[in-house]
N, C-alpha and C. Protein backbone atom coordinates (compact mmCIF):
# COMPACT_ATOMS: atom_id res chain seq x y z
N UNK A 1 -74.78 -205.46 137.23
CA UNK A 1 -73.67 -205.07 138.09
C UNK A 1 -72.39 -205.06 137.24
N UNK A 2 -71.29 -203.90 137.11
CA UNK A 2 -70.34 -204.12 136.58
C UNK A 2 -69.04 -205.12 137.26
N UNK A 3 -68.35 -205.56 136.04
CA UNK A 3 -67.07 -205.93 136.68
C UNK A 3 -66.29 -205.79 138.05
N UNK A 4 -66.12 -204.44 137.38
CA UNK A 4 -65.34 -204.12 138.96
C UNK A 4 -66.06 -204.44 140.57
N UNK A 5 -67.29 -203.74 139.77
CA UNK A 5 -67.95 -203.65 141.48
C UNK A 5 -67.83 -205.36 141.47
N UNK A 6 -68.33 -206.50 141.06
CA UNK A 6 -68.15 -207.89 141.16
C UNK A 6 -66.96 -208.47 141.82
N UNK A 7 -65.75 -207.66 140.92
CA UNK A 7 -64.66 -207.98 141.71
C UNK A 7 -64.26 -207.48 142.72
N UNK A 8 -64.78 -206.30 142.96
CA UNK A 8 -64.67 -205.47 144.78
C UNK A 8 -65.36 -206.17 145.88
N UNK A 9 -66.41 -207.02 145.25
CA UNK A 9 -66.77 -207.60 146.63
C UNK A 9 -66.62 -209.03 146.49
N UNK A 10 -66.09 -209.89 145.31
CA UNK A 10 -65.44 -211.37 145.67
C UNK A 10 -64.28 -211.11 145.71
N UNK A 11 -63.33 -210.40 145.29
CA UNK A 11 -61.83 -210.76 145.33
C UNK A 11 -61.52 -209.13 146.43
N UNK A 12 -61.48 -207.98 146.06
CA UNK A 12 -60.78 -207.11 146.99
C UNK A 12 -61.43 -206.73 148.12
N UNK A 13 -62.41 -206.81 148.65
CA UNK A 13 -62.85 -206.76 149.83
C UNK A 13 -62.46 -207.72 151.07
N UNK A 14 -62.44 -209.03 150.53
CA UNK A 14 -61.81 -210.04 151.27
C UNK A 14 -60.27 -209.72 151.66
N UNK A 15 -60.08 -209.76 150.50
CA UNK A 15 -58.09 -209.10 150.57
C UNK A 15 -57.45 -208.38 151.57
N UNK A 16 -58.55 -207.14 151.50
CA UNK A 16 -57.64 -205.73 152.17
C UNK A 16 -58.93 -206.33 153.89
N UNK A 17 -59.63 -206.87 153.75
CA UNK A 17 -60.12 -207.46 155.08
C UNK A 17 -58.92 -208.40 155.70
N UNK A 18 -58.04 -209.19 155.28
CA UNK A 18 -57.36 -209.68 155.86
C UNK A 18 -56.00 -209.30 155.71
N UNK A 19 -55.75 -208.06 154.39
CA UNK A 19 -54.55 -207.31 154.87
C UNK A 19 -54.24 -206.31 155.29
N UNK A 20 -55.39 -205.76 155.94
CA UNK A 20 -55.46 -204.43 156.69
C UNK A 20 -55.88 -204.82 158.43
N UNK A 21 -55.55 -206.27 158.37
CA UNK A 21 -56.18 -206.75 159.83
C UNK A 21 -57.31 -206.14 160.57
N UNK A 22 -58.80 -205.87 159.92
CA UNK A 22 -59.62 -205.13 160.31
C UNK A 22 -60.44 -206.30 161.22
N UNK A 23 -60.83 -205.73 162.41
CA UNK A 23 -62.29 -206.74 162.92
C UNK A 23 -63.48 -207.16 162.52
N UNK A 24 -64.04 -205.97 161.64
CA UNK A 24 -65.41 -206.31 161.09
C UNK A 24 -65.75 -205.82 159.45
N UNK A 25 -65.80 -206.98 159.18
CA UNK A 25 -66.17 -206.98 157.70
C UNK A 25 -66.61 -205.67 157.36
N UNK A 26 -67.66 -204.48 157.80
CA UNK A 26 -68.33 -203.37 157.58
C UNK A 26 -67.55 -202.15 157.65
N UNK A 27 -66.32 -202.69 157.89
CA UNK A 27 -64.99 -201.29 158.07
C UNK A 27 -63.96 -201.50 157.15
N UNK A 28 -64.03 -202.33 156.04
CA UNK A 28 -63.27 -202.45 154.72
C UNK A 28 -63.67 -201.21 153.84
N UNK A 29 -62.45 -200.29 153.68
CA UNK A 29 -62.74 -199.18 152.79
C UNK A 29 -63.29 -199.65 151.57
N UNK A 30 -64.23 -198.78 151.66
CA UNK A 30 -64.76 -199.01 149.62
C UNK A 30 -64.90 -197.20 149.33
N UNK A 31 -65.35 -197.35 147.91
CA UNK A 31 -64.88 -195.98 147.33
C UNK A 31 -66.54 -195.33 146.92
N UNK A 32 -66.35 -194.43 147.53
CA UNK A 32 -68.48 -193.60 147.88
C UNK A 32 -68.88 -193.28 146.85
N UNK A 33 -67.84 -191.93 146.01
CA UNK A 33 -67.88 -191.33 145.22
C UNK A 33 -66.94 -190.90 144.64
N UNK A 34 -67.11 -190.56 142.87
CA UNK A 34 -65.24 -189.80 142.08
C UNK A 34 -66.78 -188.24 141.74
N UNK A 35 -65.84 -187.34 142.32
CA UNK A 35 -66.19 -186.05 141.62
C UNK A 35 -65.48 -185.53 140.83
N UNK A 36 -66.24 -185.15 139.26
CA UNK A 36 -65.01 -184.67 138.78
C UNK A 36 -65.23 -183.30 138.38
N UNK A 37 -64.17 -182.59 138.13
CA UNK A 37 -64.25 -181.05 138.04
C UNK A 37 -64.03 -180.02 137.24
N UNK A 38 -64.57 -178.91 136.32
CA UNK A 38 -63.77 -178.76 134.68
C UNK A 38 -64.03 -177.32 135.50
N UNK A 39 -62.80 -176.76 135.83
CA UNK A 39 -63.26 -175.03 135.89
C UNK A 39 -62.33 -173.84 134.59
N UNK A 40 -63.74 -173.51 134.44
CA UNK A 40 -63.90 -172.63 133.20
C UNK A 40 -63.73 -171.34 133.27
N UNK A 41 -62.77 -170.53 133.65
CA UNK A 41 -63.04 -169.40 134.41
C UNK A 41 -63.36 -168.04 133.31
N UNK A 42 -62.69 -168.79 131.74
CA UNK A 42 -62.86 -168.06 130.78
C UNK A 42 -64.59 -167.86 130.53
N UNK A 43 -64.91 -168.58 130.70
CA UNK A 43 -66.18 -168.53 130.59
C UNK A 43 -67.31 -167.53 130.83
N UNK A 44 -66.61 -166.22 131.77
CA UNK A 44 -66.83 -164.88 132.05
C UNK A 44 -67.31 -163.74 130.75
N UNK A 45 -66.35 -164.39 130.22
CA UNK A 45 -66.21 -163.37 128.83
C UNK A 45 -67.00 -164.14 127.60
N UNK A 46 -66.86 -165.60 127.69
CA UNK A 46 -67.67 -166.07 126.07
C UNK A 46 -69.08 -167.30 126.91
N UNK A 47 -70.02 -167.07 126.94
CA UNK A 47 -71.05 -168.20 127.27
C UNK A 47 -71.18 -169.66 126.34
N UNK A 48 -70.05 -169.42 125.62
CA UNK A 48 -70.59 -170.71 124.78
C UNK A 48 -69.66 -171.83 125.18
N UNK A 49 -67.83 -171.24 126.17
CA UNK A 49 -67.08 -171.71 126.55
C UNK A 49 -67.68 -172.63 127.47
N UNK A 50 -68.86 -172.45 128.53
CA UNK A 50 -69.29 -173.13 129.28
C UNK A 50 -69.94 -173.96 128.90
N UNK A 51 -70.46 -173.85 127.52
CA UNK A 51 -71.82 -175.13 126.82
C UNK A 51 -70.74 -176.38 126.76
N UNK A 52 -69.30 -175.79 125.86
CA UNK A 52 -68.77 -176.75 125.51
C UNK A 52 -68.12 -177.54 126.19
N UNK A 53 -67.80 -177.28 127.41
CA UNK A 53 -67.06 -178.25 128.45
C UNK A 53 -68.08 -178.39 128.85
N UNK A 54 -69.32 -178.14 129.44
CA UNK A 54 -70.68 -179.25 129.84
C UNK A 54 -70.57 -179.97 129.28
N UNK A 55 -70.71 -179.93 127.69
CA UNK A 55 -71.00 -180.86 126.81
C UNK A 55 -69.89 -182.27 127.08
N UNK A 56 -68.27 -181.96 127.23
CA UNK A 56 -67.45 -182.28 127.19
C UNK A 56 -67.41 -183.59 127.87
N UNK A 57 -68.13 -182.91 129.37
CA UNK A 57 -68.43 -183.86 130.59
C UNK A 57 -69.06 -184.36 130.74
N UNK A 58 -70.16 -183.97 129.91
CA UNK A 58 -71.29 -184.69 129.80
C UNK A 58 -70.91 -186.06 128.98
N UNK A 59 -69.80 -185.93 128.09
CA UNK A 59 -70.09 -186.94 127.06
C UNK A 59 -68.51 -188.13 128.02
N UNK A 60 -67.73 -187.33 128.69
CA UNK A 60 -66.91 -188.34 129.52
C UNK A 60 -67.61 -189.33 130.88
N UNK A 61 -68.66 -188.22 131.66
CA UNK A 61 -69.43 -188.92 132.49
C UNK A 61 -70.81 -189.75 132.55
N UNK A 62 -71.39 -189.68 131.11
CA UNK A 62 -72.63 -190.22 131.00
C UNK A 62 -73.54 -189.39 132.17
N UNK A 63 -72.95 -188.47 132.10
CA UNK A 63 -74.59 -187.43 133.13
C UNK A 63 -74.14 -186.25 133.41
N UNK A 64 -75.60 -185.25 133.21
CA UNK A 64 -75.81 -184.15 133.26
C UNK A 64 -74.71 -183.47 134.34
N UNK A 65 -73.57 -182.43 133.45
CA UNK A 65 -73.17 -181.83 134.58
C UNK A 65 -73.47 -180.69 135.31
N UNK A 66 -73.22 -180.16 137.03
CA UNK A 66 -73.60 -179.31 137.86
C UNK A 66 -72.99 -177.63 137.22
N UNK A 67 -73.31 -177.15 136.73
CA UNK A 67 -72.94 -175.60 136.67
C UNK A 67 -72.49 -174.91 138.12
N UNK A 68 -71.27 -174.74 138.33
CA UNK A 68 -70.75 -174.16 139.41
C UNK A 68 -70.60 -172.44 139.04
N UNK A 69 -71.05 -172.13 140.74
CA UNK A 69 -70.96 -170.65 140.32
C UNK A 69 -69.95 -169.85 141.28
N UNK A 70 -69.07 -168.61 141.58
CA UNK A 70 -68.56 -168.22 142.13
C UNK A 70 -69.25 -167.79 143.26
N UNK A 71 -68.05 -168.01 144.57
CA UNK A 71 -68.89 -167.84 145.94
C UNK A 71 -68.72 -166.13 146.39
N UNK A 72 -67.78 -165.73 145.70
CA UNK A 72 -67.10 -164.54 146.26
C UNK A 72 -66.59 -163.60 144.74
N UNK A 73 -66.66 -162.11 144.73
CA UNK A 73 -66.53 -161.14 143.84
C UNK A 73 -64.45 -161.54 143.91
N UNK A 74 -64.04 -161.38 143.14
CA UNK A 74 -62.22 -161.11 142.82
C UNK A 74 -62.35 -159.90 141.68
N UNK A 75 -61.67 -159.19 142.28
CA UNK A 75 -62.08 -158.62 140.94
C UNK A 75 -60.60 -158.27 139.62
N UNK A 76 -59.18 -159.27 140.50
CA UNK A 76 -58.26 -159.01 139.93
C UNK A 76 -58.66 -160.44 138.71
N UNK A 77 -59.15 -161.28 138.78
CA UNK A 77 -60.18 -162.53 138.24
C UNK A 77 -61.02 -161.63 137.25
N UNK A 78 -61.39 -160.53 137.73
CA UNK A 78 -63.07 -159.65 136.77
C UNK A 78 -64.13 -160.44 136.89
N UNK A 79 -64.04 -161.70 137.93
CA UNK A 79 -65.43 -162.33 138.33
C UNK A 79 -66.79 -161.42 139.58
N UNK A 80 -67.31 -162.15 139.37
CA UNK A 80 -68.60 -161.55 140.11
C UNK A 80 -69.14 -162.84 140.56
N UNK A 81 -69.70 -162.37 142.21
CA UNK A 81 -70.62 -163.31 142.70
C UNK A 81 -71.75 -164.22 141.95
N UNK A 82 -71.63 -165.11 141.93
CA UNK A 82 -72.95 -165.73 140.93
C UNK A 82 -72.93 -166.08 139.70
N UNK A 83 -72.00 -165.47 139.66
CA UNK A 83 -71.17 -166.14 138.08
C UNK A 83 -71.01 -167.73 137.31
N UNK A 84 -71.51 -168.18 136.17
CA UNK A 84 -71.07 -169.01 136.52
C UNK A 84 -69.34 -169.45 135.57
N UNK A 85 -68.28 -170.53 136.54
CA UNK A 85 -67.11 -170.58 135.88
C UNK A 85 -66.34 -171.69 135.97
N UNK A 86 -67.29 -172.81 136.07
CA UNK A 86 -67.05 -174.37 135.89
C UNK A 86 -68.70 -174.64 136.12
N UNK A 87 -67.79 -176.16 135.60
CA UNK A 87 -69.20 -177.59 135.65
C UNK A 87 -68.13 -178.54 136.81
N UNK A 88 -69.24 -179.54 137.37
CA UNK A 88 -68.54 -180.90 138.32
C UNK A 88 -69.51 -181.50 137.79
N UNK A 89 -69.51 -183.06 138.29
CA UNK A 89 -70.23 -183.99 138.03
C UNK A 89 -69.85 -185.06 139.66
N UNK A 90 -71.15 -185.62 139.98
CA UNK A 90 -70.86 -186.62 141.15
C UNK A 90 -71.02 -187.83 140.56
N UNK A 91 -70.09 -188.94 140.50
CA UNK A 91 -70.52 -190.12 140.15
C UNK A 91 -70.54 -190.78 141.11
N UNK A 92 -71.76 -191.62 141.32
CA UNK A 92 -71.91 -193.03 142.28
C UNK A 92 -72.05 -194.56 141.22
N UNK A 93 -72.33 -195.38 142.35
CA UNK A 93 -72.87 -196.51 141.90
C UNK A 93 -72.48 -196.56 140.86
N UNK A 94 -73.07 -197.90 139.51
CA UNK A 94 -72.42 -198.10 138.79
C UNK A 94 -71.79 -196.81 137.49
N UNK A 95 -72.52 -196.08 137.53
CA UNK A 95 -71.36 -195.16 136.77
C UNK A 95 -70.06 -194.67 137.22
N UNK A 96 -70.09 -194.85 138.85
CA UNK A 96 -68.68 -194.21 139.16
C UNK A 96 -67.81 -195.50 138.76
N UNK A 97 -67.95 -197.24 138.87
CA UNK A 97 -67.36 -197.82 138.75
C UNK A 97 -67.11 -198.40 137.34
N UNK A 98 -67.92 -197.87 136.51
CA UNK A 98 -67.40 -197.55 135.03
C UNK A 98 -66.36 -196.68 134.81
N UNK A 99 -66.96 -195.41 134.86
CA UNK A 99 -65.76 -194.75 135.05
C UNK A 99 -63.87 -195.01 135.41
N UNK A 100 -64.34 -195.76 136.58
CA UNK A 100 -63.41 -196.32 137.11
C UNK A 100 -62.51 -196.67 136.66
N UNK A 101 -63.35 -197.87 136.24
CA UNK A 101 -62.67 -199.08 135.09
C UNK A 101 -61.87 -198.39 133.34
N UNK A 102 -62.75 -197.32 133.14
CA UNK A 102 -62.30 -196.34 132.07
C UNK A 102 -60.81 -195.62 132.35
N UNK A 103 -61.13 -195.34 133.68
CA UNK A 103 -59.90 -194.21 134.27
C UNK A 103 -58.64 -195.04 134.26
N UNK A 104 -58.47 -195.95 134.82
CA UNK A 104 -57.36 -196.49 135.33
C UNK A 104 -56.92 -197.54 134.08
N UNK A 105 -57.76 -198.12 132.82
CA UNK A 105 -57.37 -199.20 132.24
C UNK A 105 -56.76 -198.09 130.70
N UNK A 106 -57.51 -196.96 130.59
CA UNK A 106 -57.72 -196.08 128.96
C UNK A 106 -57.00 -194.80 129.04
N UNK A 107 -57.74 -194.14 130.20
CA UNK A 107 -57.01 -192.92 130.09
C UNK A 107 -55.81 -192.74 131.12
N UNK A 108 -55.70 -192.94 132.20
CA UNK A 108 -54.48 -192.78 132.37
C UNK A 108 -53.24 -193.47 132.22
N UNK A 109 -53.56 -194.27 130.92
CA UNK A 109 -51.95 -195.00 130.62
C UNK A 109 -51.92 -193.59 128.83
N UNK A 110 -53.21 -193.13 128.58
CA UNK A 110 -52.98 -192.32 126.98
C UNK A 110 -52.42 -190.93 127.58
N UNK A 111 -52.22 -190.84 129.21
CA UNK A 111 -51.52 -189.25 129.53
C UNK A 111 -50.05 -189.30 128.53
N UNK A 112 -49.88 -188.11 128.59
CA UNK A 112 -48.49 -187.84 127.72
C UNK A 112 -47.68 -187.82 129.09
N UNK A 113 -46.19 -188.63 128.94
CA UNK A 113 -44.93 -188.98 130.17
C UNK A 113 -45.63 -188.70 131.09
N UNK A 114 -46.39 -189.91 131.45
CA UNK A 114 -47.23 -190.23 132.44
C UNK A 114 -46.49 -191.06 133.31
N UNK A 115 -45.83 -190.91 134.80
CA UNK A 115 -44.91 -191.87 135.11
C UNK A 115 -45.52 -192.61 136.87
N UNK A 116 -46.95 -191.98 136.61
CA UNK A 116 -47.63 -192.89 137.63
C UNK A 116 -48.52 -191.88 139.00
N UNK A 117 -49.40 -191.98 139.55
CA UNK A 117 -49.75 -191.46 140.44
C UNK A 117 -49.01 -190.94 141.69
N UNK A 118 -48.90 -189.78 142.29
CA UNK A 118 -48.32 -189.78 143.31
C UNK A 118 -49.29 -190.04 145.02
N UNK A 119 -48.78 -191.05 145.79
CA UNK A 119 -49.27 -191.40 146.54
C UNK A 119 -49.15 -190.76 147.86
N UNK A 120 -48.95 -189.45 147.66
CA UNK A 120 -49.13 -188.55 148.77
C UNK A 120 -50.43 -187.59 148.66
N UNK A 121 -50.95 -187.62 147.55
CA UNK A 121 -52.11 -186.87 147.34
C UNK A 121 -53.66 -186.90 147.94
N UNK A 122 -53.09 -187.28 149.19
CA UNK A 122 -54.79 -187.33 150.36
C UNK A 122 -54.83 -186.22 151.20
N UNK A 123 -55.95 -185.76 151.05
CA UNK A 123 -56.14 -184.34 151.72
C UNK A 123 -56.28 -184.59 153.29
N UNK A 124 -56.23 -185.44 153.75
CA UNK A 124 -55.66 -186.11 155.32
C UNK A 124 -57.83 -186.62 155.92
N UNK A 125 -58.32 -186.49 155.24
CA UNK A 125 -59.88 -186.97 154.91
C UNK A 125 -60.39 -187.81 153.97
N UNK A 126 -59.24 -189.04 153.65
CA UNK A 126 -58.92 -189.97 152.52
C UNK A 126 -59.50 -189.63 151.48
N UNK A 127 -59.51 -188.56 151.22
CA UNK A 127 -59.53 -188.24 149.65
C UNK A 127 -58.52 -188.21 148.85
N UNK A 128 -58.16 -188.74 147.64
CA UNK A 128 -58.02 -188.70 146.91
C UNK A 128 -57.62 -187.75 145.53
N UNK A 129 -56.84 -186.82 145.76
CA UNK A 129 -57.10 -185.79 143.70
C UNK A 129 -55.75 -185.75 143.30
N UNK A 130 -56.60 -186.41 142.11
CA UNK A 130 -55.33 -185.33 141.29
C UNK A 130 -55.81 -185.23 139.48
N UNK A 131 -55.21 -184.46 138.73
CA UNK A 131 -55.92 -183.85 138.12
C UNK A 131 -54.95 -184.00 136.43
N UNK A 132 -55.87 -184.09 135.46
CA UNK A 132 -55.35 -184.27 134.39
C UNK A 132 -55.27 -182.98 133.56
N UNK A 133 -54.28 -182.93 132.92
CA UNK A 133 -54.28 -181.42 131.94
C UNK A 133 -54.95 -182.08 130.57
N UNK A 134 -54.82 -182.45 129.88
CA UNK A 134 -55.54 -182.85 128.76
C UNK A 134 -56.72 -183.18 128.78
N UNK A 135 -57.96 -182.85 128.58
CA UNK A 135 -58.86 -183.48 128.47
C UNK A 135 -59.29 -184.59 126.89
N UNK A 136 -58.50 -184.24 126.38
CA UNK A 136 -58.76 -185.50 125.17
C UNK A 136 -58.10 -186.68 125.20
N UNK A 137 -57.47 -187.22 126.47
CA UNK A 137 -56.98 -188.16 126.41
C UNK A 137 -57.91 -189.24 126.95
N UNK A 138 -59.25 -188.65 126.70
CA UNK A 138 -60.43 -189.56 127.13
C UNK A 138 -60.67 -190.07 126.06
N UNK A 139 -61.33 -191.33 125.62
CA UNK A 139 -61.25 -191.36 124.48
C UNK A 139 -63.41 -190.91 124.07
N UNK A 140 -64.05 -190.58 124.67
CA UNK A 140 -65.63 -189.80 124.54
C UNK A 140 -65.55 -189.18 123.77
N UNK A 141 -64.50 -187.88 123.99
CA UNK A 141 -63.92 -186.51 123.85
C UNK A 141 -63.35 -187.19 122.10
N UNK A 142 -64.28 -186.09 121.23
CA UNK A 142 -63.50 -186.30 119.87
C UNK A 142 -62.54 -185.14 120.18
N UNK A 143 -61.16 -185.26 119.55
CA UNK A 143 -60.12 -183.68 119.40
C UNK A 143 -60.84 -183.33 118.23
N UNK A 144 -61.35 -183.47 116.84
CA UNK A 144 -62.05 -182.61 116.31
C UNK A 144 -63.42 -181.49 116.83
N UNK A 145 -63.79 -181.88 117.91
CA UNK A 145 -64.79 -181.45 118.20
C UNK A 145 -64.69 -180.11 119.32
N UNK A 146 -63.53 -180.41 120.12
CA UNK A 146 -63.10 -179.73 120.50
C UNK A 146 -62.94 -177.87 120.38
N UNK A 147 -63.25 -176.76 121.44
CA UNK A 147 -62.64 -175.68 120.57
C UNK A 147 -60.70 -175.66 121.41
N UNK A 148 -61.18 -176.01 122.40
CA UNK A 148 -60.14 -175.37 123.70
C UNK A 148 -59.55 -176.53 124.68
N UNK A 149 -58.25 -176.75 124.73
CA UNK A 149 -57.60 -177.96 125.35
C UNK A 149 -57.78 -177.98 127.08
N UNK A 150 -58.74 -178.32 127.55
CA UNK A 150 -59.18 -177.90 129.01
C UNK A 150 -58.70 -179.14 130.16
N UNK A 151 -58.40 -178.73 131.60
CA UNK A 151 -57.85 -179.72 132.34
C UNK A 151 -59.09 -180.47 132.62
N UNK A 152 -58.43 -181.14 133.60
CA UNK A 152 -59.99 -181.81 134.32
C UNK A 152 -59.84 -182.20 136.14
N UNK A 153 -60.48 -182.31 136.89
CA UNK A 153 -60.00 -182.57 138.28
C UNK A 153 -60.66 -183.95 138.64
N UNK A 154 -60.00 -184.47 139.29
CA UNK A 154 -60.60 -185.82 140.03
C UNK A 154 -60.18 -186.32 141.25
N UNK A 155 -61.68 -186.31 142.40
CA UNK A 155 -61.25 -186.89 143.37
C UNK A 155 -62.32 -187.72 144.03
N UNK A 156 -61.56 -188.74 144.27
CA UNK A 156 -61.78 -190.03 144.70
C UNK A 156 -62.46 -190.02 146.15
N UNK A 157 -63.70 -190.03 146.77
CA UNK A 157 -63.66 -190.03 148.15
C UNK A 157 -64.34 -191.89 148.63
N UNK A 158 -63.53 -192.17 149.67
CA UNK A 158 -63.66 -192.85 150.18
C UNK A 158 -64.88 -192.94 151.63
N UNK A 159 -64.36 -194.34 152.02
CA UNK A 159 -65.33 -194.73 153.40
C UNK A 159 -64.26 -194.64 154.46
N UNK A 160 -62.94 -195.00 154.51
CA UNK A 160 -62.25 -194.79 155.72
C UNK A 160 -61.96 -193.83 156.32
N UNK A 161 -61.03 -193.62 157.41
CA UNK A 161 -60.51 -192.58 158.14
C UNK A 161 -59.09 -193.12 158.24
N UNK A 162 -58.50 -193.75 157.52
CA UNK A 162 -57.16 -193.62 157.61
C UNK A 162 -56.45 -193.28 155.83
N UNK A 163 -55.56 -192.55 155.35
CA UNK A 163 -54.93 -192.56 154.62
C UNK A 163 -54.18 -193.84 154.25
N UNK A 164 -53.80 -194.27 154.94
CA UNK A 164 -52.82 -195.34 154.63
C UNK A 164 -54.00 -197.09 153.74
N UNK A 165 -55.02 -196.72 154.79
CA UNK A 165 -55.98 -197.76 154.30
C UNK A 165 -56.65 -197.68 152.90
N UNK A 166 -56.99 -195.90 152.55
CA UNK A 166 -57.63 -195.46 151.37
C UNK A 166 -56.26 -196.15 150.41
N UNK A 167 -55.16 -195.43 150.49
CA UNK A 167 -53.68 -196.26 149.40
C UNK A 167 -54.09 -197.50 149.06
N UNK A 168 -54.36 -198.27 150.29
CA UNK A 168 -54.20 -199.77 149.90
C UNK A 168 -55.66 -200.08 149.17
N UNK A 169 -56.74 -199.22 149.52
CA UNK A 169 -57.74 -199.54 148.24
C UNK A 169 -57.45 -199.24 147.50
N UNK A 170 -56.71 -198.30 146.98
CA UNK A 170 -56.89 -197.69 145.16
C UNK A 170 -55.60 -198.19 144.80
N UNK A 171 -54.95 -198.60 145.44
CA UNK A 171 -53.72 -200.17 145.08
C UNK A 171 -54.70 -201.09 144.43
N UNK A 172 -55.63 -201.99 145.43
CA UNK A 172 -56.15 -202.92 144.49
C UNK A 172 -57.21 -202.70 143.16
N UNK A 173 -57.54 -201.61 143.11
CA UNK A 173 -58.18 -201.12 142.03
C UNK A 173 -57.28 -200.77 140.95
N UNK A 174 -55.93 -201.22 140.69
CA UNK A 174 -54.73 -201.24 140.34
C UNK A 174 -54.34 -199.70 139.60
N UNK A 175 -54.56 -198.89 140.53
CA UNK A 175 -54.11 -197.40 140.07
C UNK A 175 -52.33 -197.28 140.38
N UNK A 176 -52.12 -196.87 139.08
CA UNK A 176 -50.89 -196.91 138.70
C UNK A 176 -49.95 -195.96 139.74
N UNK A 177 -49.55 -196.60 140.75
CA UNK A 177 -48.77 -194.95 141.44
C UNK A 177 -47.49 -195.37 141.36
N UNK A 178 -46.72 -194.13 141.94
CA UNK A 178 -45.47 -193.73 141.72
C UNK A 178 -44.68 -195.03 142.74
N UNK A 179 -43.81 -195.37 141.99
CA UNK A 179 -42.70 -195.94 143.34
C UNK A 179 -41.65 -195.41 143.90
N UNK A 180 -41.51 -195.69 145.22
CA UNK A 180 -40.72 -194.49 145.83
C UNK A 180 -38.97 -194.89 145.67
């Protein structure tokens, strides 16, 4: 069992149980899944653009990533149905809370004028995104290895139904957000 998850259920589960005044222990938000997201759209024109951000994600998430394909023709895009023009990855269980522990302690203090999360970013379904432009500020990711400086997306989904409750979990998971 990792760290975190250890400390999510002796120290922050108890916590936000008695500072979220909940009734039953089984309604303390915890965090389901982080999906994360690399869309490649160049990838139309060169097939090898797509190996290398698989690869990319593969080597930030410790697992095979999903090849996403387009749902719909654009053709001001020059895409086509079926196409493919990103990778995602689902993390659970203990890899998502590796990750975790990666995200919040390594890479998002190595963002460039990084001045903290903004805590309005829940899609009103306590999710969670927001999204990094650098992808080498992971430290997996060699920059020699690299061809192309690609973003990355991340979102956090939770167990609650309130916004305000999801905040106060990814507070104690000490994600750096903005102060108002």
């Amino acid at each position: 069992m990792s760290a975190l998850k250890k400390e999510f259920k002796s120290k922050i589960s108890p916590q936000l149980y008695k500072d979220l005044g909940l009734d039953n222990v089984m309604a303390v938000p915890k965090i389901e899944k982080i999906t994360l997201n690399m869309g490649v759209g160049e990838s139309v024109r060169d097939k090898k653009i797509l190996e290398h951000a698989k690869s990319d994600m593969q080597a930030l998430s410790a697992q095979k990533p999903f090849v996403t394909k387009a749902r719909q023709s654009i053709a001001g895009f020059k895409v086509r149905e079926g196409w493919p023009i990103g990778c995602k990855v689902t993390l659970r269980g203990e890899r998502m809370y590796d990750f975790l522990t990666r995200l919040v302690n390594v890479v998002l203090p190595r963002v460039r004028d990084f001045r903290g999360l903004n805590p309005k970013s829940f899609d009103g379904n306590c999710n969670y995104s927001f999204g990094i432009k650098e992808e080498i500020v992971v430290p997996e990711i060699s920059f020699d290895k690299i061809d192309v400086i690609r973003g990355l997306d991340v979102v956090i989904s939770t167990s609650t139904s309130d916004d305000s409750h999801a905040l106060a979990l990814l507070k104690q998971f000490s994600f750096p957000f903005k102060e108002k």
